[in-house]
C-alpha atoms as a PDB file:
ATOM      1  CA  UNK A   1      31.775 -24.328 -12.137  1.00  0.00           C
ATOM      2  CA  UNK A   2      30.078 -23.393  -8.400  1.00  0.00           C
ATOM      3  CA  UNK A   3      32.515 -20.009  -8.775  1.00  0.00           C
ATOM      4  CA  UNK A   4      31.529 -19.262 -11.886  1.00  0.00           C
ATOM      5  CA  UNK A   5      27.852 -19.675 -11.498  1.00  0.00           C
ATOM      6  CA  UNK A   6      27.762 -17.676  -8.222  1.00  0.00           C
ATOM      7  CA  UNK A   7      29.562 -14.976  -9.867  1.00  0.00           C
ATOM      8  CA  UNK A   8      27.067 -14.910 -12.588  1.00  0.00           C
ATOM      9  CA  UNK A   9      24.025 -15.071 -10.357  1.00  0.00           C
ATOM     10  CA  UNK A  10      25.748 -12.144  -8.747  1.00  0.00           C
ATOM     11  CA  UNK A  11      26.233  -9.908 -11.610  1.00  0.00           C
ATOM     12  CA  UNK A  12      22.593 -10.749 -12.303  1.00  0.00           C
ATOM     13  CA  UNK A  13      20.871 -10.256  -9.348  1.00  0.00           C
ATOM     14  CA  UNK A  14      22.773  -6.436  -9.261  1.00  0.00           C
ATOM     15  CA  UNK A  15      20.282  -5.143 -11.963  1.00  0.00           C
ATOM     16  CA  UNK A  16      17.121  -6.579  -9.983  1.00  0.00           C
ATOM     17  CA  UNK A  17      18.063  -4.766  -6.772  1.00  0.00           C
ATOM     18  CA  UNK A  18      17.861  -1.208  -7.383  1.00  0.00           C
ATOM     19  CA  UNK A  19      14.208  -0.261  -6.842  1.00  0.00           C
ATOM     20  CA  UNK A  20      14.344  -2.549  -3.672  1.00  0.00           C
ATOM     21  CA  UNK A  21      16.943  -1.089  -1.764  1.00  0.00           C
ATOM     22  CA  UNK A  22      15.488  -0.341   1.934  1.00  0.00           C
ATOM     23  CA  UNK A  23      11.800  -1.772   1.628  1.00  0.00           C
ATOM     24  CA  UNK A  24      12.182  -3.868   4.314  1.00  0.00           C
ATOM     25  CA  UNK A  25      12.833  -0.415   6.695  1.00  0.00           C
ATOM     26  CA  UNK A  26      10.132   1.352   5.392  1.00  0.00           C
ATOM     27  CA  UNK A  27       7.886   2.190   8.140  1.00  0.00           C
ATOM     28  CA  UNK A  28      10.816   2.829  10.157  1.00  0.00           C
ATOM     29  CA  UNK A  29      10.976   6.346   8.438  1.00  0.00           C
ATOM     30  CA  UNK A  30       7.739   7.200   8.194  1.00  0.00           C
ATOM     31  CA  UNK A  31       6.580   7.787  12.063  1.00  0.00           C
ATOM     32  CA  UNK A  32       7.511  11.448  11.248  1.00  0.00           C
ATOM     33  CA  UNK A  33       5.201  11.743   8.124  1.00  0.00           C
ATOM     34  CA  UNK A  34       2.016   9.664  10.084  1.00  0.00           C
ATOM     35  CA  UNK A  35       2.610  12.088  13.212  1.00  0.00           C
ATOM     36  CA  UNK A  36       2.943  15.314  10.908  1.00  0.00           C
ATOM     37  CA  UNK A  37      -0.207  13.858   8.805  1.00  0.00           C
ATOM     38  CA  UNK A  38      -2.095  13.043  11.400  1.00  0.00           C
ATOM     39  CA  UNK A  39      -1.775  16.598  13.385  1.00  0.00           C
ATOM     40  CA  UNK A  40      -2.196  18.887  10.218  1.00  0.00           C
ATOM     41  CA  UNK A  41      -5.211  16.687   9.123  1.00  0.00           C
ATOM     42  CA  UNK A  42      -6.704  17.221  12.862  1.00  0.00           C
ATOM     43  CA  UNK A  43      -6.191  20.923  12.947  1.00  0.00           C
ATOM     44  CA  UNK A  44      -7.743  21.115   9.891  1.00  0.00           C
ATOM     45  CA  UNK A  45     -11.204  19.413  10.186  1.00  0.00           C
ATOM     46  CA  UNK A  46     -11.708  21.441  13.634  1.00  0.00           C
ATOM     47  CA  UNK A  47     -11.542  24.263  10.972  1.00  0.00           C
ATOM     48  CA  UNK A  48     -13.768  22.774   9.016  1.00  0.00           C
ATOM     49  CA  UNK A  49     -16.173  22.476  11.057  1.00  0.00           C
ATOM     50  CA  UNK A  50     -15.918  25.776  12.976  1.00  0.00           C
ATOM     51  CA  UNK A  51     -16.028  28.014   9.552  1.00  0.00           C
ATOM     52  CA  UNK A  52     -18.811  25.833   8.121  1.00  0.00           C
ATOM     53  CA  UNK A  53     -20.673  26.187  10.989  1.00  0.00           C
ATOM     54  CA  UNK A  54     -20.149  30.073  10.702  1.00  0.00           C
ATOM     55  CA  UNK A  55     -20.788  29.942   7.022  1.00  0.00           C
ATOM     56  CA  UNK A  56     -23.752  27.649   7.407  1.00  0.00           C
ATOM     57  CA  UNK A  57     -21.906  25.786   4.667  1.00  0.00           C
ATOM     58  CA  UNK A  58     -23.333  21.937   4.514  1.00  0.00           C
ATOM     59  CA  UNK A  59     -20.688  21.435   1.947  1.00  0.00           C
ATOM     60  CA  UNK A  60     -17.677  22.154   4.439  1.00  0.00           C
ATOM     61  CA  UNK A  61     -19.316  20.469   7.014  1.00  0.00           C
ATOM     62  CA  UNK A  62     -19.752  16.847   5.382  1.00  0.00           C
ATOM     63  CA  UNK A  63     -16.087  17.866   3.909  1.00  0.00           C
ATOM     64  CA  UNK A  64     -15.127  17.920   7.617  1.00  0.00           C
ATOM     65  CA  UNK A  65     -16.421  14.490   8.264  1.00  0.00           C
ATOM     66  CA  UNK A  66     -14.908  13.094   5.059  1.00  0.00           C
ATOM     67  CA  UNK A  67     -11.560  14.297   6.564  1.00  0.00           C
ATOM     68  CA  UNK A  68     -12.244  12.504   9.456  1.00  0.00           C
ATOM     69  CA  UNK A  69     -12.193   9.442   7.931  1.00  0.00           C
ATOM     70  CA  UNK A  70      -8.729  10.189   6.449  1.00  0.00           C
ATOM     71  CA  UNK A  71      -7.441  10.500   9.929  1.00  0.00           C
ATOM     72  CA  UNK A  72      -8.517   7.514  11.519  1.00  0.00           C
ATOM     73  CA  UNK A  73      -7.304   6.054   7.913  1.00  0.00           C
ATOM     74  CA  UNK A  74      -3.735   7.654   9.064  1.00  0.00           C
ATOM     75  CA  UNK A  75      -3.988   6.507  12.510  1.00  0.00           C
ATOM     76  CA  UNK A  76      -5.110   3.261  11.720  1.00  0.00           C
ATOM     77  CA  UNK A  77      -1.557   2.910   8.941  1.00  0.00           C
ATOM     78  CA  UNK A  78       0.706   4.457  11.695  1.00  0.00           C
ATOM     79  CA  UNK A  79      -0.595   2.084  14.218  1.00  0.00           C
ATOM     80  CA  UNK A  80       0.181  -1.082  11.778  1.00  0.00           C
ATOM     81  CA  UNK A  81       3.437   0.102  11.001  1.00  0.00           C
ATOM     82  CA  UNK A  82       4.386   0.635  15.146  1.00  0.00           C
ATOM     83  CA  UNK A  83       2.963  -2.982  15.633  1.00  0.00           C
ATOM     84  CA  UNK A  84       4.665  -4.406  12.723  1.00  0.00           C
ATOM     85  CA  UNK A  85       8.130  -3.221  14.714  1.00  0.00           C
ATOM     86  CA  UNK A  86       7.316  -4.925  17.629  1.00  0.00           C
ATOM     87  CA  UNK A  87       9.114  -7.883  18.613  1.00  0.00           C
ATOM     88  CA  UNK A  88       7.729 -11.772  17.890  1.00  0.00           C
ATOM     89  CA  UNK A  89       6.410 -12.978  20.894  1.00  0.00           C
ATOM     90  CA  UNK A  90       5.349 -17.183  22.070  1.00  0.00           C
ATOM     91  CA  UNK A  91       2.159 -16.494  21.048  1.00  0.00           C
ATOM     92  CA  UNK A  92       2.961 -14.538  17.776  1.00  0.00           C
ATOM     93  CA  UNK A  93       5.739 -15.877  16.688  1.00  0.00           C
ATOM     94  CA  UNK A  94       5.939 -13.666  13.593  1.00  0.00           C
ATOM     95  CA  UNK A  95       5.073 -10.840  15.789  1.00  0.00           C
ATOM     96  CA  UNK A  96       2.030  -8.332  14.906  1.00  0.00           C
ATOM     97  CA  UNK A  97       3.752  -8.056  11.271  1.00  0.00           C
ATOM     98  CA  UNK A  98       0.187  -9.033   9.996  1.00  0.00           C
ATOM     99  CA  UNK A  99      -1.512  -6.089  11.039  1.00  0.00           C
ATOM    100  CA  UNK A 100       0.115  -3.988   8.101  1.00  0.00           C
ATOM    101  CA  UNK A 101      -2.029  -6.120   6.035  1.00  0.00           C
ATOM    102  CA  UNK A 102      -5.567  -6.106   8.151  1.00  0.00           C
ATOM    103  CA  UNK A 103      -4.902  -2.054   8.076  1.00  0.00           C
ATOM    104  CA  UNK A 104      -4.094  -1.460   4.083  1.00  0.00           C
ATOM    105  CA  UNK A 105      -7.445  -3.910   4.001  1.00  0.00           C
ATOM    106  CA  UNK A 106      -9.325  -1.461   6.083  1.00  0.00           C
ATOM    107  CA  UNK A 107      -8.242   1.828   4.312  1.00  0.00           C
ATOM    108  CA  UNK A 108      -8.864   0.045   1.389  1.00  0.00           C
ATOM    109  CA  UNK A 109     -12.268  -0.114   2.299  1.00  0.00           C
ATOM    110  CA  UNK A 110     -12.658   3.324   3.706  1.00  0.00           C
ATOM    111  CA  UNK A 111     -11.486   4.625   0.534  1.00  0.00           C
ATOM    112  CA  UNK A 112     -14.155   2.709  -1.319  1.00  0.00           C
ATOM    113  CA  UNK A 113     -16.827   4.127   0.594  1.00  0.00           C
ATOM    114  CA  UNK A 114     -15.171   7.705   0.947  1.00  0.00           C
ATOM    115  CA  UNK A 115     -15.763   7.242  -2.818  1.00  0.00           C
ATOM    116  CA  UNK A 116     -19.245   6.157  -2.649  1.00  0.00           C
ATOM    117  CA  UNK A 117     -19.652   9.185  -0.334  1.00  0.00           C
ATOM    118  CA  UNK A 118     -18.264  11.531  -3.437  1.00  0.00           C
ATOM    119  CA  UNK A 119     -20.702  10.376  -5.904  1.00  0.00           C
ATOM    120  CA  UNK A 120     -23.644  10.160  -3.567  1.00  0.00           C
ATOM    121  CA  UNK A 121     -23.305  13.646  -2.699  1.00  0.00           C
ATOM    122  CA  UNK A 122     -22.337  14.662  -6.326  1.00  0.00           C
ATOM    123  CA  UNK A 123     -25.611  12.990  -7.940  1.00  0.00           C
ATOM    124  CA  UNK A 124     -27.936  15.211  -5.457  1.00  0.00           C
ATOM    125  CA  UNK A 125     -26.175  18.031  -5.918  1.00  0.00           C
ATOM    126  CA  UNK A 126     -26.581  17.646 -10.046  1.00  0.00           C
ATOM    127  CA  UNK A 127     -30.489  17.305  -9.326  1.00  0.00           C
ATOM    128  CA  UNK A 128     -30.524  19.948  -7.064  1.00  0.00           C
ATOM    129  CA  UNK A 129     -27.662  22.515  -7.615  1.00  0.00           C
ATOM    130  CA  UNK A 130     -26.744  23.795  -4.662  1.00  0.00           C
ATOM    131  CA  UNK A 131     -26.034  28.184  -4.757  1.00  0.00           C
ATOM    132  CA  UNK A 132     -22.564  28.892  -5.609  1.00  0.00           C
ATOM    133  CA  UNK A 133     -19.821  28.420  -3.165  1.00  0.00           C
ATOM    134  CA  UNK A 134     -18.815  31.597  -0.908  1.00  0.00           C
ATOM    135  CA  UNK A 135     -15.393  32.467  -0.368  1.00  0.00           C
ATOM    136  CA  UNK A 136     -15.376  31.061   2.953  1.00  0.00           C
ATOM    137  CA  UNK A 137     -15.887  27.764   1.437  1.00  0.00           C
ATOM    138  CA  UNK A 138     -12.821  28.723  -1.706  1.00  0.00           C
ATOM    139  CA  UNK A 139     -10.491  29.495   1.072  1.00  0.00           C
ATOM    140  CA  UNK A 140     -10.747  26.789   2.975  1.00  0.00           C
ATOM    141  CA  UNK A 141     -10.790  24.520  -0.437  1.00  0.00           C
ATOM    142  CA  UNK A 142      -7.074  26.440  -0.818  1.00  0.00           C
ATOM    143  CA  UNK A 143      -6.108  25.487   2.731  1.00  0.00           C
ATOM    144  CA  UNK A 144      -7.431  22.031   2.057  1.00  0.00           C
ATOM    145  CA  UNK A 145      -5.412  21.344  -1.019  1.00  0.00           C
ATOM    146  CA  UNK A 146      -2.279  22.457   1.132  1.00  0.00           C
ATOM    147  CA  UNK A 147      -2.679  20.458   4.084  1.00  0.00           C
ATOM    148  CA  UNK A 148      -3.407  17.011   1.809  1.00  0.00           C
ATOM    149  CA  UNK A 149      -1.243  18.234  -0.928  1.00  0.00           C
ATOM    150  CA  UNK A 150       1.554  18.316   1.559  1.00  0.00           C
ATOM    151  CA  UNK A 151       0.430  15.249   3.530  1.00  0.00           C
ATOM    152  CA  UNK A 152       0.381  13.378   0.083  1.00  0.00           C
ATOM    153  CA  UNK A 153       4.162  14.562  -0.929  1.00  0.00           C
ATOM    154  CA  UNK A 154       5.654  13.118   3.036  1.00  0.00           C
ATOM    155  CA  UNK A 155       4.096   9.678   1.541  1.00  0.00           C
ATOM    156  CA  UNK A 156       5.065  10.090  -2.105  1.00  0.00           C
ATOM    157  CA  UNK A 157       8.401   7.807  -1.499  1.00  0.00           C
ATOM    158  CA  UNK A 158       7.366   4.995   0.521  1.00  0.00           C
ATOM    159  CA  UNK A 159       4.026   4.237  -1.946  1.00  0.00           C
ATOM    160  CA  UNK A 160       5.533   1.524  -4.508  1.00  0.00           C
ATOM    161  CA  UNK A 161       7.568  -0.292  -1.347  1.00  0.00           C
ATOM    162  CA  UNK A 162       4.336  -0.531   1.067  1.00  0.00           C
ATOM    163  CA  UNK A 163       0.722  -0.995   0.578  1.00  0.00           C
ATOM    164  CA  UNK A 164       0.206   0.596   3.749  1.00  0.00           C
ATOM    165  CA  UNK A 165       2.052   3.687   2.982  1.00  0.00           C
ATOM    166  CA  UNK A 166       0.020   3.601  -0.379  1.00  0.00           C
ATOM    167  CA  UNK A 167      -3.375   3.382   1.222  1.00  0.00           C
ATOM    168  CA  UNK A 168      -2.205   7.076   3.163  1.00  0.00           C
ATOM    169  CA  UNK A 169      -0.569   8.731  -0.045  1.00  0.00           C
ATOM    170  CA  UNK A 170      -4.429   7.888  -1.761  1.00  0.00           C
ATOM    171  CA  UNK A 171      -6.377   9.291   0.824  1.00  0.00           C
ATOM    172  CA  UNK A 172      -4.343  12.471   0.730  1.00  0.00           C
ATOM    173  CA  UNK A 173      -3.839  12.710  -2.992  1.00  0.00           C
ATOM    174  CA  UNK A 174      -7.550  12.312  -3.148  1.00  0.00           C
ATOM    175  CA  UNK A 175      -8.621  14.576  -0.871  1.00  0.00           C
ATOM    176  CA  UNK A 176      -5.929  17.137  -2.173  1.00  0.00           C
ATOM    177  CA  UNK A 177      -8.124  16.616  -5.505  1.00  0.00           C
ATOM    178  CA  UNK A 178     -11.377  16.971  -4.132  1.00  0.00           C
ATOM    179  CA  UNK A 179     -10.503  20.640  -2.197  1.00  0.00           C
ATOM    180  CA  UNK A 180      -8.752  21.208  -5.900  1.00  0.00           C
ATOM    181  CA  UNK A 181     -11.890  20.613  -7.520  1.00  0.00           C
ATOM    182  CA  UNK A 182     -13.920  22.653  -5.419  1.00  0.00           C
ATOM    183  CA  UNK A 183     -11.472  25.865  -5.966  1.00  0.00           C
ATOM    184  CA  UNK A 184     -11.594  25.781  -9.725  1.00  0.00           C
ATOM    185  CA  UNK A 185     -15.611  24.671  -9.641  1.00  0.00           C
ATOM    186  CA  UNK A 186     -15.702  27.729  -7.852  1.00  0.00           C
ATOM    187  CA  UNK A 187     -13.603  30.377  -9.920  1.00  0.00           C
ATOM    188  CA  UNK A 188     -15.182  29.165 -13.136  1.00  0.00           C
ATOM    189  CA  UNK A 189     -18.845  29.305 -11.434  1.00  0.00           C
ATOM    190  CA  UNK A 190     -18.422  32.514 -10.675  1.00  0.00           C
ATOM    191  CA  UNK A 191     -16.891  33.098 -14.151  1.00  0.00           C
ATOM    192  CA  UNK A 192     -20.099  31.383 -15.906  1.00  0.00           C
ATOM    193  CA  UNK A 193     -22.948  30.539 -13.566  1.00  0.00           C
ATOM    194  CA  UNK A 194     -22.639  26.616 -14.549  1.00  0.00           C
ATOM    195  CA  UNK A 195     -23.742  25.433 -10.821  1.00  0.00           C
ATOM    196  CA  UNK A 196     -23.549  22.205 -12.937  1.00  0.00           C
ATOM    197  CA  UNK A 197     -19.518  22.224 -12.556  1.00  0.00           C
ATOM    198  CA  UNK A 198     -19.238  21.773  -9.277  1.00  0.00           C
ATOM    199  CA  UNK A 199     -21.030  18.081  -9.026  1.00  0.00           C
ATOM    200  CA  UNK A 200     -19.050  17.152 -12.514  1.00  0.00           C
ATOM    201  CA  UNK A 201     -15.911  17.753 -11.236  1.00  0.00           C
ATOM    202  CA  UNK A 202     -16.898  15.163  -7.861  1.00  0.00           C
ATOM    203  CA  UNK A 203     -17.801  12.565 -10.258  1.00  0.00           C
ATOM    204  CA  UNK A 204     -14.676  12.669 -12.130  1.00  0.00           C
ATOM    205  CA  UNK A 205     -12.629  12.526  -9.066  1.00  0.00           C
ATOM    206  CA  UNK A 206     -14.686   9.907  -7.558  1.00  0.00           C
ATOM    207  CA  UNK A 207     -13.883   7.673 -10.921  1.00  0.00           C
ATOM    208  CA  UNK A 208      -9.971   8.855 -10.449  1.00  0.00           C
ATOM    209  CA  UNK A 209      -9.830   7.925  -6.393  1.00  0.00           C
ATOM    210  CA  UNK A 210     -12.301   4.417  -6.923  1.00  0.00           C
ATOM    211  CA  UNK A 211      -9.566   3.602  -9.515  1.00  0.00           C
ATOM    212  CA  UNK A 212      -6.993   3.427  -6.828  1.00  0.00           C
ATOM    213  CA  UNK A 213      -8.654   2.518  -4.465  1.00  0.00           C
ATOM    214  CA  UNK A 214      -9.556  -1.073  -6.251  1.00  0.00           C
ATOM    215  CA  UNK A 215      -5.895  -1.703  -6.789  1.00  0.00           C
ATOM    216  CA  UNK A 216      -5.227  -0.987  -3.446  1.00  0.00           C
ATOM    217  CA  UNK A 217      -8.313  -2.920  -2.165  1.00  0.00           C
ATOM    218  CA  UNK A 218      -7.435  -5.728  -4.991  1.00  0.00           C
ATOM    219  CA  UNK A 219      -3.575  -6.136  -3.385  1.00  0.00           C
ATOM    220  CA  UNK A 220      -4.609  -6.095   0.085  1.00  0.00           C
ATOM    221  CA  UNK A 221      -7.546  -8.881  -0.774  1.00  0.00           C
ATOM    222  CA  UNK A 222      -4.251 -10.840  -2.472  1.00  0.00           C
ATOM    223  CA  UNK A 223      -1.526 -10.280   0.273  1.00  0.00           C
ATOM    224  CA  UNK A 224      -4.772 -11.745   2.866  1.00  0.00           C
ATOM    225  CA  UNK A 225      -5.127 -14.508   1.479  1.00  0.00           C
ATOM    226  CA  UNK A 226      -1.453 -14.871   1.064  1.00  0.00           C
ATOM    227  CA  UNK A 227      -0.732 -14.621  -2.477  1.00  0.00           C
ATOM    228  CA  UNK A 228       2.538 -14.186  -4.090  1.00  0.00           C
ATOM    229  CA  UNK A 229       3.196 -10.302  -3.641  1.00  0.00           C
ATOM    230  CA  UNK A 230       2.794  -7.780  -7.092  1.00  0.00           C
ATOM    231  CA  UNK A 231       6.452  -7.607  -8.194  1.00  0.00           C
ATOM    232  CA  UNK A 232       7.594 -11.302  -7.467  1.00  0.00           C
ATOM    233  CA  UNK A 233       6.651 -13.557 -10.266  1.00  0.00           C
ATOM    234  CA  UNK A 234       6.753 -17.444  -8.815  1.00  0.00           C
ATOM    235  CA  UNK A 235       7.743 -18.921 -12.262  1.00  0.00           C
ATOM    236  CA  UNK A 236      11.215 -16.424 -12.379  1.00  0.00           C
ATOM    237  CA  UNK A 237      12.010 -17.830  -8.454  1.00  0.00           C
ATOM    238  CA  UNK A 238      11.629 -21.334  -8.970  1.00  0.00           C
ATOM    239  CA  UNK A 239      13.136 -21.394 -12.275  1.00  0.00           C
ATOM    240  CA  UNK A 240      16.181 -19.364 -10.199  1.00  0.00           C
ATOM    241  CA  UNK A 241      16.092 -22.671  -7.372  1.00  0.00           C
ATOM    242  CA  UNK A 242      15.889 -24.721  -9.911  1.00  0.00           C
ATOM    243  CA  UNK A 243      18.635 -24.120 -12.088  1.00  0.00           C
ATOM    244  CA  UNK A 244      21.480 -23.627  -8.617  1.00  0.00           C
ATOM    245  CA  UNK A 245      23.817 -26.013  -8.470  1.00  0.00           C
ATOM    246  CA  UNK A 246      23.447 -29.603  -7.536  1.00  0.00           C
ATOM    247  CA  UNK A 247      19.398 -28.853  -7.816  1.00  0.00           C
ATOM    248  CA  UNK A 248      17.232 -31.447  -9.440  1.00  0.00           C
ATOM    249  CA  UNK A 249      13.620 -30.397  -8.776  1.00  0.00           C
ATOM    250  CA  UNK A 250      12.057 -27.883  -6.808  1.00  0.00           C
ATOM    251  CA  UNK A 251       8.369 -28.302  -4.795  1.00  0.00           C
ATOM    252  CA  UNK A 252       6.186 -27.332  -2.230  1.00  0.00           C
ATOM    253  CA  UNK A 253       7.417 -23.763  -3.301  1.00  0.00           C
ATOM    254  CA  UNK A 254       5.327 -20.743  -0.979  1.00  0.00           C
ATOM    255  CA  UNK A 255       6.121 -16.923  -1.671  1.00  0.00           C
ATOM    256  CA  UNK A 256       3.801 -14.696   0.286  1.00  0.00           C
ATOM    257  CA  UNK A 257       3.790 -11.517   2.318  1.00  0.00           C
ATOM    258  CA  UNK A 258       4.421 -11.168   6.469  1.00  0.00           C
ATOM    259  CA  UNK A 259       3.820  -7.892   6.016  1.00  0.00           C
ATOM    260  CA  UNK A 260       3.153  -5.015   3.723  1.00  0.00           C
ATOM    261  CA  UNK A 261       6.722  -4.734   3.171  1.00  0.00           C
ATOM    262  CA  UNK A 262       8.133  -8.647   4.065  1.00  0.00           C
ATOM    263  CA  UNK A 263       7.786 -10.941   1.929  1.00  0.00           C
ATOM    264  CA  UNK A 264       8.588 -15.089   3.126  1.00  0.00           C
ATOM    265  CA  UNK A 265       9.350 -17.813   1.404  1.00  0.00           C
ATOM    266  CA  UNK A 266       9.634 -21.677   2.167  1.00  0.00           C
ATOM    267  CA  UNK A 267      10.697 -24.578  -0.670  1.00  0.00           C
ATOM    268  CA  UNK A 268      11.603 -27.946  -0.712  1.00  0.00           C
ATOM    269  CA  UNK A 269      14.740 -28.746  -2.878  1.00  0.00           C
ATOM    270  CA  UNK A 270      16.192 -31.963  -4.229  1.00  0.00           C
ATOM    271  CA  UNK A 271      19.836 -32.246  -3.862  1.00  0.00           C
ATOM    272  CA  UNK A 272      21.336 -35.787  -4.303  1.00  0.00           C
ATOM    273  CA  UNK A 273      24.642 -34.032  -3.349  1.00  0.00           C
ATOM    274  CA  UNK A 274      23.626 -33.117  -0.112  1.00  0.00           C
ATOM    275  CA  UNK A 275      24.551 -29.293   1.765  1.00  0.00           C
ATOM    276  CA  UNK A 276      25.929 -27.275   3.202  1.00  0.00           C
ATOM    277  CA  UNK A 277      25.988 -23.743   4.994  1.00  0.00           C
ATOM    278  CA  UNK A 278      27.417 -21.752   2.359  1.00  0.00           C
ATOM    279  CA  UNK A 279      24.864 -23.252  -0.290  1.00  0.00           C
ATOM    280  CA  UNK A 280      21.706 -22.285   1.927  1.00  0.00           C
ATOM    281  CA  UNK A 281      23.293 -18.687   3.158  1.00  0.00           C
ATOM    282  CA  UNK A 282      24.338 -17.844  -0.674  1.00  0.00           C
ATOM    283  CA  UNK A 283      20.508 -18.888  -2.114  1.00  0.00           C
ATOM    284  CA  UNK A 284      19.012 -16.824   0.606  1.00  0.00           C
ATOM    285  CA  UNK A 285      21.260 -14.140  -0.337  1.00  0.00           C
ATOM    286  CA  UNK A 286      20.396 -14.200  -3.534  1.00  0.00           C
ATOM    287  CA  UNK A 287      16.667 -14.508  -2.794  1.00  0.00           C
ATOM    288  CA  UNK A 288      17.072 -10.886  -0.586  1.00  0.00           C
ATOM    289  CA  UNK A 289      19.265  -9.415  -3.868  1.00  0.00           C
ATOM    290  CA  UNK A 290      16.829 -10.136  -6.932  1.00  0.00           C
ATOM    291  CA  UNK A 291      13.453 -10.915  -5.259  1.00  0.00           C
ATOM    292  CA  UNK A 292      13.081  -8.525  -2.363  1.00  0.00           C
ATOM    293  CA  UNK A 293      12.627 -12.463  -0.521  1.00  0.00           C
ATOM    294  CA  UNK A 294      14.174 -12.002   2.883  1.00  0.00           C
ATOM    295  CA  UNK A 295      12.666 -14.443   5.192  1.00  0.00           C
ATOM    296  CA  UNK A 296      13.546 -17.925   3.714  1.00  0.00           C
ATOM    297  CA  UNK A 297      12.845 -21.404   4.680  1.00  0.00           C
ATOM    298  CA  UNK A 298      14.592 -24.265   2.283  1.00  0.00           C
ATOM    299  CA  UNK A 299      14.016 -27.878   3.069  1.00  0.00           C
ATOM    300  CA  UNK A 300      17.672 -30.112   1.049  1.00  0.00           C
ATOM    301  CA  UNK A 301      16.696 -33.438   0.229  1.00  0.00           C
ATOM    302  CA  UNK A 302      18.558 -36.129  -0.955  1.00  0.00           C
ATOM    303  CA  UNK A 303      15.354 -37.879  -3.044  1.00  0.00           C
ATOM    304  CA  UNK A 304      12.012 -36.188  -4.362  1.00  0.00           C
ATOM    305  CA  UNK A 305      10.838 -39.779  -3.805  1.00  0.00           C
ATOM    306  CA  UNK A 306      10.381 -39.691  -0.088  1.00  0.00           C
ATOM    307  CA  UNK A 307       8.381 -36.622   0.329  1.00  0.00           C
ATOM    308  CA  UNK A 308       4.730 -36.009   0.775  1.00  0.00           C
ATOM    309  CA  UNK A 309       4.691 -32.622  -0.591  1.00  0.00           C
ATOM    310  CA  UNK A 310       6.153 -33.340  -3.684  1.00  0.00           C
ATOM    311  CA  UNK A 311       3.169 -33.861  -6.107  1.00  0.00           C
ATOM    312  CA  UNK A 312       1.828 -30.232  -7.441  1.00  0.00           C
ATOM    313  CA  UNK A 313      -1.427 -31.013  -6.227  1.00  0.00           C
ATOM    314  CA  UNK A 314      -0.627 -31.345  -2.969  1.00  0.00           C
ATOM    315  CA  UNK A 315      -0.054 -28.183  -0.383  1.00  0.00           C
END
């Protein structure tokens, strides 16, 4: 019966781990990308600001300071990811894994009011059109859809496995939109004369980037307050403990995230039968395989009876 059942749970738990493969290394990889982000992003608000000063473009220069704040949102993502490597310590005994979390929080945020920033600027503009963009402005729009465009792309594979690698693929992506918008606004402007166009397409991009930025700001708020991580549903894992062998009850069940990319768990199971090594090493196992779980805790006991924790209602 126990060889049959592992077998099947193995068999099983092979179509759940495809898309996980690797999460838990993810910010190992990515150094490069925040390093490469970071420098390109650098070089070009300096630009920024030089030709809008030279073009006495207001436009480029508040672009300049909106880029800003996507460099200190890549700095503050590569800085989370270092200190989630860093080794536990007596005082923090899961080490600085945490910080991931405060960080995608924080970008969150700055993408909110990058946003805010967008439509601000947008709505005066539409009351007061501002004269059409030069081509001072329309080339460095071009060079700003490059530098985020390619920014976004170094980011593009690590966005479903970590929040924090999601929060820098948004700010890029929308700042490769904005500098996208202003090109054709631009072209068509020329084209028409509908100084309108130009504050329209900031609106809609505004909409596009606030989207994403509320799911990233809504995950973030979730993973603080340590709830059970998008992708892990509680009810599949405990009905998974429940039904192993030997298992009459499961309680005081916890799922929740040590980092952007870690996710813990801790469980109390009743086992008349007792344990044994290769029971706890095979569920934890499993837990890594189907769940993406790979920090587990599991408390055997002999009688539901005797514990505290038991009752739902207690935590």
């Amino acid at each position: 019966m126990a060889q049959d059942h592992s077998h099947h749970a193995h068999s099983h738990a092979h179509g759940h781990s495809h898309g996980h493969a690797g999460h838990s290394h993810a910010p190992d990889n990515f150094g490069w990308a925040f390093a490469i982000g970071a420098s390109l992003n650098t070089g070009f608000v300096i630009a920024e600001l030089i030709f809008g000063y030279a073009a006495n473009s207001l436009a480029l220069i508040s672009d300049a300071i909106h880029n800003l704040s996507d460099v200190v949102a890549l700095l503050l993502a590569w800085a989370a990811a270092w200190l989630a490597q860093k080794q536990p310590t007596q005082r923090h005994t899961y080490g600085y894994r945490r910080a991931s979390i405060l960080a995608a929080l924080f970008n969150a945020g700055l993408l909110l009011v990058a946003v805010g920033g967008i439509a601000v600027e947008a709505v005066n503009r539409l009351y007061s059109p501002a004269p059409v963009a030069g081509w001072t402005v329309v080339v460095v729009a071009v060079l700003g859809v490059v530098v985020n465009g390619f920014t976004a792309l170094l980011f593009m594979r690590g966005r479903h496995g970590d929040l924090n690698i999601r929060g820098a693929y948004l700010h890029m992506a929308a700042d490769a939109g904005v500098s996208l918008g202003v090109v054709v606004a631009a072209f068509v402007i020329m084209v028409t004369g509908w100084l309108w166009l130009d504050p329209a397409i900031s609106l809609v991009i505004a909409a596009v980037v606030f989207w994403s930025g509320w799911g990233l700001a809504r995950d973030s708020v979730n993973l603080a307050l340590d709830g059970v991580p998008r992708g892990i549903e509680l009810s599949d894992v405990k009905d998974y403990l429940g039904g192993l062998e030997g298992v009459i009850e499961v309680h005081d069940l916890h799922v929740w995230a040590m980092s952007t990319n870690e996710t813990a768990l801790t469980a109390h199971l009743v086992r008349p039968g007792g344990t044994d090594d290769a029971f706890l090493h095979g569920v934890c196992e499993q837990l890594s395989h189907r769940f993406n779980i790979h920090h587990a805790t599991l408390q055997i006991e002999a009688a539901a009876e005797v514990c505290k924790l038991a009752p739902a209602e207690r935590v």
